[in-house]
Protein backbone atom coordinates (compact mmCIF):
# COMPACT_ATOMS: atom_id res chain seq x y z
CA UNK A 1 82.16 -43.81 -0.06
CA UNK A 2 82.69 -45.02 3.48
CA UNK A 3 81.84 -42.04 4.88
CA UNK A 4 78.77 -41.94 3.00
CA UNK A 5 77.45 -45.52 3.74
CA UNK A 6 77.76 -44.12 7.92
CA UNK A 7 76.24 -41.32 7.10
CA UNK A 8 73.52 -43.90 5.39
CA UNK A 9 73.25 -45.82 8.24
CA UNK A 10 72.59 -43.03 11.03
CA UNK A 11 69.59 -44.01 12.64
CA UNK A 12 66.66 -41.41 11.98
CA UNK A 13 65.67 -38.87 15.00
CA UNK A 14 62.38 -40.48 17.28
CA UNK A 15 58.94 -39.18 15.95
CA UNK A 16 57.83 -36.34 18.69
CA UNK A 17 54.90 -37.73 20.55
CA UNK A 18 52.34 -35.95 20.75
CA UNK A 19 51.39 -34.22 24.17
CA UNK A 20 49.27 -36.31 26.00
CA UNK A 21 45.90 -34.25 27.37
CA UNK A 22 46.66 -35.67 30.80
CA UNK A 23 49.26 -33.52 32.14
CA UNK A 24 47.49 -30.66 30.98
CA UNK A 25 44.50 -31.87 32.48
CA UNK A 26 46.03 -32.28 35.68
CA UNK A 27 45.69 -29.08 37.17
CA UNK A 28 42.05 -28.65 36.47
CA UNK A 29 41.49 -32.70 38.06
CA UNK A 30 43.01 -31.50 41.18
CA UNK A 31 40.96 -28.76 41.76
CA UNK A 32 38.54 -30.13 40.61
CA UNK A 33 36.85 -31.71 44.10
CA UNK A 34 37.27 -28.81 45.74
CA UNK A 35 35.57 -26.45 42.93
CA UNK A 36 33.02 -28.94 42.72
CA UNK A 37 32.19 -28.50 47.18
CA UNK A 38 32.44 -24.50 46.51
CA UNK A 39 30.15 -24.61 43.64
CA UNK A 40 27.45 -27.24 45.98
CA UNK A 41 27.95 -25.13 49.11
CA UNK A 42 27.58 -21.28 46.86
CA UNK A 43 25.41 -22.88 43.99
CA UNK A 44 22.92 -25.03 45.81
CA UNK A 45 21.82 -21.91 48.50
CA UNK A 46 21.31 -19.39 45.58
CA UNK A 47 19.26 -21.33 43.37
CA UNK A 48 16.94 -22.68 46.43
CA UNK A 49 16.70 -19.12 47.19
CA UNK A 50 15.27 -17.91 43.84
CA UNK A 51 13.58 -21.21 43.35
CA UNK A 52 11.46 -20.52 46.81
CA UNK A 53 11.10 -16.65 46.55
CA UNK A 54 8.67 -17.84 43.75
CA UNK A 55 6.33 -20.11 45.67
CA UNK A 56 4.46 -20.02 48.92
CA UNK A 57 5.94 -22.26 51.26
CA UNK A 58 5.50 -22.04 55.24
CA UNK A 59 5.89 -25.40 56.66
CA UNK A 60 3.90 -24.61 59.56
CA UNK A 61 0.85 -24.61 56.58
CA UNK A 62 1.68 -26.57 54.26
CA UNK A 63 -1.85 -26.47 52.75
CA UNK A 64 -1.13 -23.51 51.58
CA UNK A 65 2.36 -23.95 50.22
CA UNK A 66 2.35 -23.97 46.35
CA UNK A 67 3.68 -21.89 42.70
CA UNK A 68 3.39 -18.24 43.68
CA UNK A 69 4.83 -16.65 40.37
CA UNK A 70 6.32 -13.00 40.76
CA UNK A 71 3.24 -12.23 43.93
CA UNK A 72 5.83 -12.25 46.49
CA UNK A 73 7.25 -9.75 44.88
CA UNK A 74 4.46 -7.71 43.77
CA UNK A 75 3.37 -7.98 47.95
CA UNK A 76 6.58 -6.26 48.75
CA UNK A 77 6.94 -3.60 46.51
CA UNK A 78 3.02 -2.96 46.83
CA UNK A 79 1.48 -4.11 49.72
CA UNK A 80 4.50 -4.62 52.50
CA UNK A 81 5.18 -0.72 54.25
CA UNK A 82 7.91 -2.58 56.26
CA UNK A 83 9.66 -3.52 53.21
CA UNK A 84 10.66 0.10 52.03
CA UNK A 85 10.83 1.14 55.72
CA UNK A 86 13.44 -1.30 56.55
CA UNK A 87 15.14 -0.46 52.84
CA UNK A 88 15.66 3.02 53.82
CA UNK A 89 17.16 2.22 56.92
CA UNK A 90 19.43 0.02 55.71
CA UNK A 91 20.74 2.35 53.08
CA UNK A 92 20.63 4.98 55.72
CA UNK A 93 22.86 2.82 58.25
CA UNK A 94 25.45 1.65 55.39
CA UNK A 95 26.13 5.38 54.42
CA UNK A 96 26.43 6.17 58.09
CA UNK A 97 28.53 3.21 59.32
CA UNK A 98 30.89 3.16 56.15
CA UNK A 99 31.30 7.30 55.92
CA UNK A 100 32.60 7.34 59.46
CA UNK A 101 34.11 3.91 59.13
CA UNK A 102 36.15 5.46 56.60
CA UNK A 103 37.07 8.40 58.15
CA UNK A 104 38.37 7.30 61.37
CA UNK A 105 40.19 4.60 59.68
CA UNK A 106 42.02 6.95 57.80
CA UNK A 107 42.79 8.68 60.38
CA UNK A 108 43.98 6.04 62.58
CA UNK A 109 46.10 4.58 59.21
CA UNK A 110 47.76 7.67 58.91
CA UNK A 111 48.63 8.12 62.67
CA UNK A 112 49.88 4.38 63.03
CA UNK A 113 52.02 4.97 60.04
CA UNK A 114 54.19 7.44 61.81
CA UNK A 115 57.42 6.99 63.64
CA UNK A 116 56.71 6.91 67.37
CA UNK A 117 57.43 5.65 70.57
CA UNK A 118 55.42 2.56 71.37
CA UNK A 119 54.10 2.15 67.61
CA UNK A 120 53.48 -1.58 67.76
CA UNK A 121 51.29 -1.27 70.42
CA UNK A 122 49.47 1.50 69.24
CA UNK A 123 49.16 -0.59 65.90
CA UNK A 124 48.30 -3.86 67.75
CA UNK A 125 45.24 -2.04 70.01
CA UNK A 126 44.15 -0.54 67.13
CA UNK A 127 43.84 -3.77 65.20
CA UNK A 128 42.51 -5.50 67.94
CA UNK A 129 38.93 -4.76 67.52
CA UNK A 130 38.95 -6.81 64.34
CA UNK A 131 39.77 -10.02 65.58
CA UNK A 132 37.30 -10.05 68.14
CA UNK A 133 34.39 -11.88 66.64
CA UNK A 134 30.50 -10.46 65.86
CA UNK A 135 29.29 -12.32 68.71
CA UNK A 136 31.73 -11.66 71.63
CA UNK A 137 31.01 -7.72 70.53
CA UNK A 138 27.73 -7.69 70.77
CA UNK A 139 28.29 -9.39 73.81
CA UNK A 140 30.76 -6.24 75.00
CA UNK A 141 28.17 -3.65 74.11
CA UNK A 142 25.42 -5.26 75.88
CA UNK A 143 27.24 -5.44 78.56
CA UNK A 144 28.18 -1.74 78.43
CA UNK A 145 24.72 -0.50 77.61
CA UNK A 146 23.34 -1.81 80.49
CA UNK A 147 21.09 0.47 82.19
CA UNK A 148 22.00 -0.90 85.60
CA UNK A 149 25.97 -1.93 85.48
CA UNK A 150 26.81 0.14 82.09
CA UNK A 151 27.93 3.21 80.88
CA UNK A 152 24.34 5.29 81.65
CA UNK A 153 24.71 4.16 85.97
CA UNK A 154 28.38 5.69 85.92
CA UNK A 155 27.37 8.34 83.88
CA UNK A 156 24.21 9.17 86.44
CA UNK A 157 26.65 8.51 89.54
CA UNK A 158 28.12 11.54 88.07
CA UNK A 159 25.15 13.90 87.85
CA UNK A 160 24.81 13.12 84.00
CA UNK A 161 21.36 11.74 82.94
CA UNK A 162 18.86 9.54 85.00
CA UNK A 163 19.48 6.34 86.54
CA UNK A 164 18.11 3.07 84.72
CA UNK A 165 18.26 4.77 81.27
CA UNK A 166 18.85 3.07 78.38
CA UNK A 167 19.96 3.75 75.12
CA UNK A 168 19.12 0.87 73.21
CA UNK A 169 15.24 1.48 74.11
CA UNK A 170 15.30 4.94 73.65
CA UNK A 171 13.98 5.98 69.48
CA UNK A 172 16.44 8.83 70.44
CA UNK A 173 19.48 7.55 71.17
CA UNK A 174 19.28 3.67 69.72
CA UNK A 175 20.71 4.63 66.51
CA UNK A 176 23.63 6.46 67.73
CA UNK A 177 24.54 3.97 70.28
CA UNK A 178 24.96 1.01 67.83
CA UNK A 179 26.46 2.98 65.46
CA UNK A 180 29.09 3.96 68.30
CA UNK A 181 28.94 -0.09 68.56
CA UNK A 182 29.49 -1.09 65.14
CA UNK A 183 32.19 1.81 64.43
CA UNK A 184 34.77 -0.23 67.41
CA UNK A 185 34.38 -3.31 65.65
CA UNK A 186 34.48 -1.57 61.59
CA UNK A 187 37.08 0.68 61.82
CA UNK A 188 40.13 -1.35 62.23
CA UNK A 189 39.07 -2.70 58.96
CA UNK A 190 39.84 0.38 57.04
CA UNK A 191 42.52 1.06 59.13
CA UNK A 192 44.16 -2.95 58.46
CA UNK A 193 43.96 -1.90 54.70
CA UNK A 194 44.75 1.91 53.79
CA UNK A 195 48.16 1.03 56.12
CA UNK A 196 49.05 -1.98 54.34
CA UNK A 197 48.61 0.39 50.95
CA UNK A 198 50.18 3.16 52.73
CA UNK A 199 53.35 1.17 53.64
CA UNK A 200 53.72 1.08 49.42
CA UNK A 201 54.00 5.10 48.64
CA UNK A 202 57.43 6.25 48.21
CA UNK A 203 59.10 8.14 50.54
CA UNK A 204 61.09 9.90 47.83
CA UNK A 205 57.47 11.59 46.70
CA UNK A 206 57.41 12.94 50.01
CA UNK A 207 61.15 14.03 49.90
CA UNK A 208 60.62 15.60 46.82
CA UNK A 209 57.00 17.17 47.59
CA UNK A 210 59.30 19.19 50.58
CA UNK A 211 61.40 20.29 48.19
CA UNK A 212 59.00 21.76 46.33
CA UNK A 213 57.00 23.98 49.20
CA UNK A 214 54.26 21.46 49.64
CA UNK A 215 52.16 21.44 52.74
CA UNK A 216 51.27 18.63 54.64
CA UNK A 217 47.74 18.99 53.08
CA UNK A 218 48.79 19.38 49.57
CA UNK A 219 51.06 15.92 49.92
CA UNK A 220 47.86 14.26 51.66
CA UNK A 221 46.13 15.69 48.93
CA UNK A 222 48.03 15.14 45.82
CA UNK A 223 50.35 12.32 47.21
CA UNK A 224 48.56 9.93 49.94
CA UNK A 225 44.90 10.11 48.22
CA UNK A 226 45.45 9.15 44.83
CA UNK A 227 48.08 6.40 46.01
CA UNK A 228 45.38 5.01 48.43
CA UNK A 229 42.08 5.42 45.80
CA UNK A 230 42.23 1.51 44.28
CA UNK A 231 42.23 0.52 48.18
CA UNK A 232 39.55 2.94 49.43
CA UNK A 233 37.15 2.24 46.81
CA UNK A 234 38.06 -1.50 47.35
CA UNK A 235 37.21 -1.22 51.11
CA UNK A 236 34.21 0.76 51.22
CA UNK A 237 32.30 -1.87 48.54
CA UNK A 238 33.75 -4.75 50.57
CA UNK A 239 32.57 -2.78 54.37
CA UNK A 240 28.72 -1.67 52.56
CA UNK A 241 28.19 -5.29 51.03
CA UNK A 242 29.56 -6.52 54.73
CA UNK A 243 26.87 -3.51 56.46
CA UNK A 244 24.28 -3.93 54.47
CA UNK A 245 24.00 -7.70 55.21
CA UNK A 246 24.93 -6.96 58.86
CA UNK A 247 22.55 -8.75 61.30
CA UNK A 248 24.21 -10.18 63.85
CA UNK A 249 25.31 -6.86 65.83
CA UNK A 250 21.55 -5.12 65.52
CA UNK A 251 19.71 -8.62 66.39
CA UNK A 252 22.05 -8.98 69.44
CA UNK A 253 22.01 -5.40 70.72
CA UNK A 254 18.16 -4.22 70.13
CA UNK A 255 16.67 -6.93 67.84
CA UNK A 256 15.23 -4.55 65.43
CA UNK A 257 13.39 -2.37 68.21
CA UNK A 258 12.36 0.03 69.94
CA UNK A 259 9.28 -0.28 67.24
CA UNK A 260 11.29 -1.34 63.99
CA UNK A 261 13.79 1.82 64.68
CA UNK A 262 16.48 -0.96 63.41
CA UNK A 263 15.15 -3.27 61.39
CA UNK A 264 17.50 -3.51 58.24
CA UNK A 265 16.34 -6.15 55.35
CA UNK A 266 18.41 -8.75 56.27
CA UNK A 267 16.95 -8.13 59.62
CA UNK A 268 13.48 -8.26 58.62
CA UNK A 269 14.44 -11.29 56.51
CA UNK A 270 15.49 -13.32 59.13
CA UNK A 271 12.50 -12.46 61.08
CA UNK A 272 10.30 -13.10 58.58
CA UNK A 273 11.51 -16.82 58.02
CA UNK A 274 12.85 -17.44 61.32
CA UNK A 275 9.90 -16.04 63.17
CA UNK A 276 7.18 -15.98 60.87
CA UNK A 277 8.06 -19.25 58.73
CA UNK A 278 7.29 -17.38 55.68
CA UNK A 279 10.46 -18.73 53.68
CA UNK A 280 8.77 -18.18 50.13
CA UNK A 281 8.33 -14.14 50.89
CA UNK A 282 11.39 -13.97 53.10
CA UNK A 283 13.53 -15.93 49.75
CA UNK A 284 11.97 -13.30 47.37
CA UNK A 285 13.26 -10.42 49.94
CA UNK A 286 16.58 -11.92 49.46
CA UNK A 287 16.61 -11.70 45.78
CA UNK A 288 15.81 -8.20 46.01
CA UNK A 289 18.96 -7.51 48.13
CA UNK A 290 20.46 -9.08 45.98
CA UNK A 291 19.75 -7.06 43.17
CA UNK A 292 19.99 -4.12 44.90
CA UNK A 293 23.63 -5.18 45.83
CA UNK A 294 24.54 -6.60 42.79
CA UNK A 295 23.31 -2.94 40.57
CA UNK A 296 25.25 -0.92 43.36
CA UNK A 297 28.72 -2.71 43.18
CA UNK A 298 28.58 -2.30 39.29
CA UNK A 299 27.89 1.28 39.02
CA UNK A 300 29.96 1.68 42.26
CA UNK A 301 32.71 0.41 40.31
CA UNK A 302 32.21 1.59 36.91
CA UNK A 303 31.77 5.25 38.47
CA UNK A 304 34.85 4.82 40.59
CA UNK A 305 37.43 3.88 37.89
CA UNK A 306 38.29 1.48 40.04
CA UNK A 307 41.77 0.01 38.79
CA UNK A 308 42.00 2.61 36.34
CA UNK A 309 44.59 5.57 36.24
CA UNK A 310 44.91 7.59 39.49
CA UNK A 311 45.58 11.04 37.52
């Protein structure tokens, strides 16, 4: 009986509270003023962008600012020759600029990846390119296209062209030259990721690939490439977004010229609102782009497996 009174008089376990929603709230709180700046300073620009790419606003006449409705865009795609022009030369330079982007970074992955003598330097000048920013390039370039102290006077001093030529002015020669230009400061890009992935791939694959009778080629082939496809597919969207957009380099180095032989969209974009104060038309250029970007990195992607199975 004793026994069962104490058992009686055991006092019953606490009622479980029930979670409070603070603590679980916390996390989001705390981010929360920091979300809220990144969605103001990514938010705010895009919607003023589509809101002006339908209306006609130049502040230098504001008589004749106003609702527009889709005739920016009908002017561009109908009435604007510069528009496709400068379309076709920007999808022109991003195939050009990322295809040999690629390749050289490969290349210079692969080579930096080896044993050698000397390898951190060789890594460290080949990465240096990178961290030199868009402006102090362009800077460099202009410097070394000069006709008068640049590449073309030592070339003449050595009976190879003409004195006082220049190869930013020439329609011949402008393209190749800042291609040349943006390749220094793009390729250590490629290079920065496909060795970081290439540091990854077993060496036992290798070992084992040996074994077997396989080439050089056929472990490049059926070892390195598949291992490195997420980050090359990964890198080239990332380098043709980055390309396409590119202004700083081509405004520096030839500002669209000789005769538009430059002039990407973004280009002609900035000129148009910059120079022309045509914001409304310039804002409904931009939303092409950004179609146009949008569209490709989905069926870039979706095409590309990307993430999917490397077999």
């Amino acid at each position: 009986m004793a026994q069962a009174a104490a058992v009686a008089k055991k006092p019953a376990p606490p009622r479980r509270r029930r979670g409070s929603a603070t603590p679980r709230r916390l996390p989001y709180l705390l981010i929360a003023p920091a979300a809220l700046l990144m969605l103001g300073f990514i938010a705010y620009p895009v919607i003023s962008v589509f809101y002006y790419s339908l209306q006609d606003y130049n502040p230098t006449k504001p008589w004749r600012n106003g609702f527009a409705g889709l005739d920016n865009f009908v002017h561009a795609f109908t009435e604007d020759p510069l528009f496709w022009d400068t379309l076709v030369f920007s999808a022109k330079w991003v195939v050009v600029e990322v295809g040999l982007q690629l390749m050289f970074g490969l290349a210079l992955a692969l080579i930096v990846n080896q044993t050698f003598v000397g390898r951190a330097i060789g890594r460290a000048l080949v990465f240096s390119p990178w961290a030199v920013s868009g402006v102090l390039t362009s800077a460099i370039w202009v410097l070394l296209y000069n006709s008068q102290t640049g590449i073309t006077r030592y070339l003449a001093d050595l009976g190879i062209g003409e004195y006082g030529t220049s190869w930013l002015s020439d329609t011949s020669t402008v393209f190749s030259a800042v291609v040349v230009a943006d390749l220094w400061r793009g390729v250590p890009f490629f290079a920065i990721l496909i060795l970081a992935d290439l540091q990854s791939v077993s060496k036992d694959l290798y070992e084992a690939a040996e074994v077997d009778g396989a080439s050089r080629v056929q472990q490049f082939l059926h070892i390195t490439l598949p291992h490195l496809k997420d980050a090359i597919i990964l890198s080239t969207l990332l380098r043709a977004v980055w390309e396409f957009n590119n202004v700083d380099l081509l405004y520096t180095l030839t500002g669209g010229g000789p005769a538009g032989e430059t002039t990407t969209l973004p280009l002609y974009v900035a000129n148009t609102s910059v120079d022309a104060h045509n914001f409304g038309y310039a804002s409904a250029l931009t939303t092409v782009a950004f179609v146009i970007l949008l569209f490709f990195s989905i069926v870039y992607l979706r095409l590309s497996k990307f993430g999917g199975d490397n077999k």
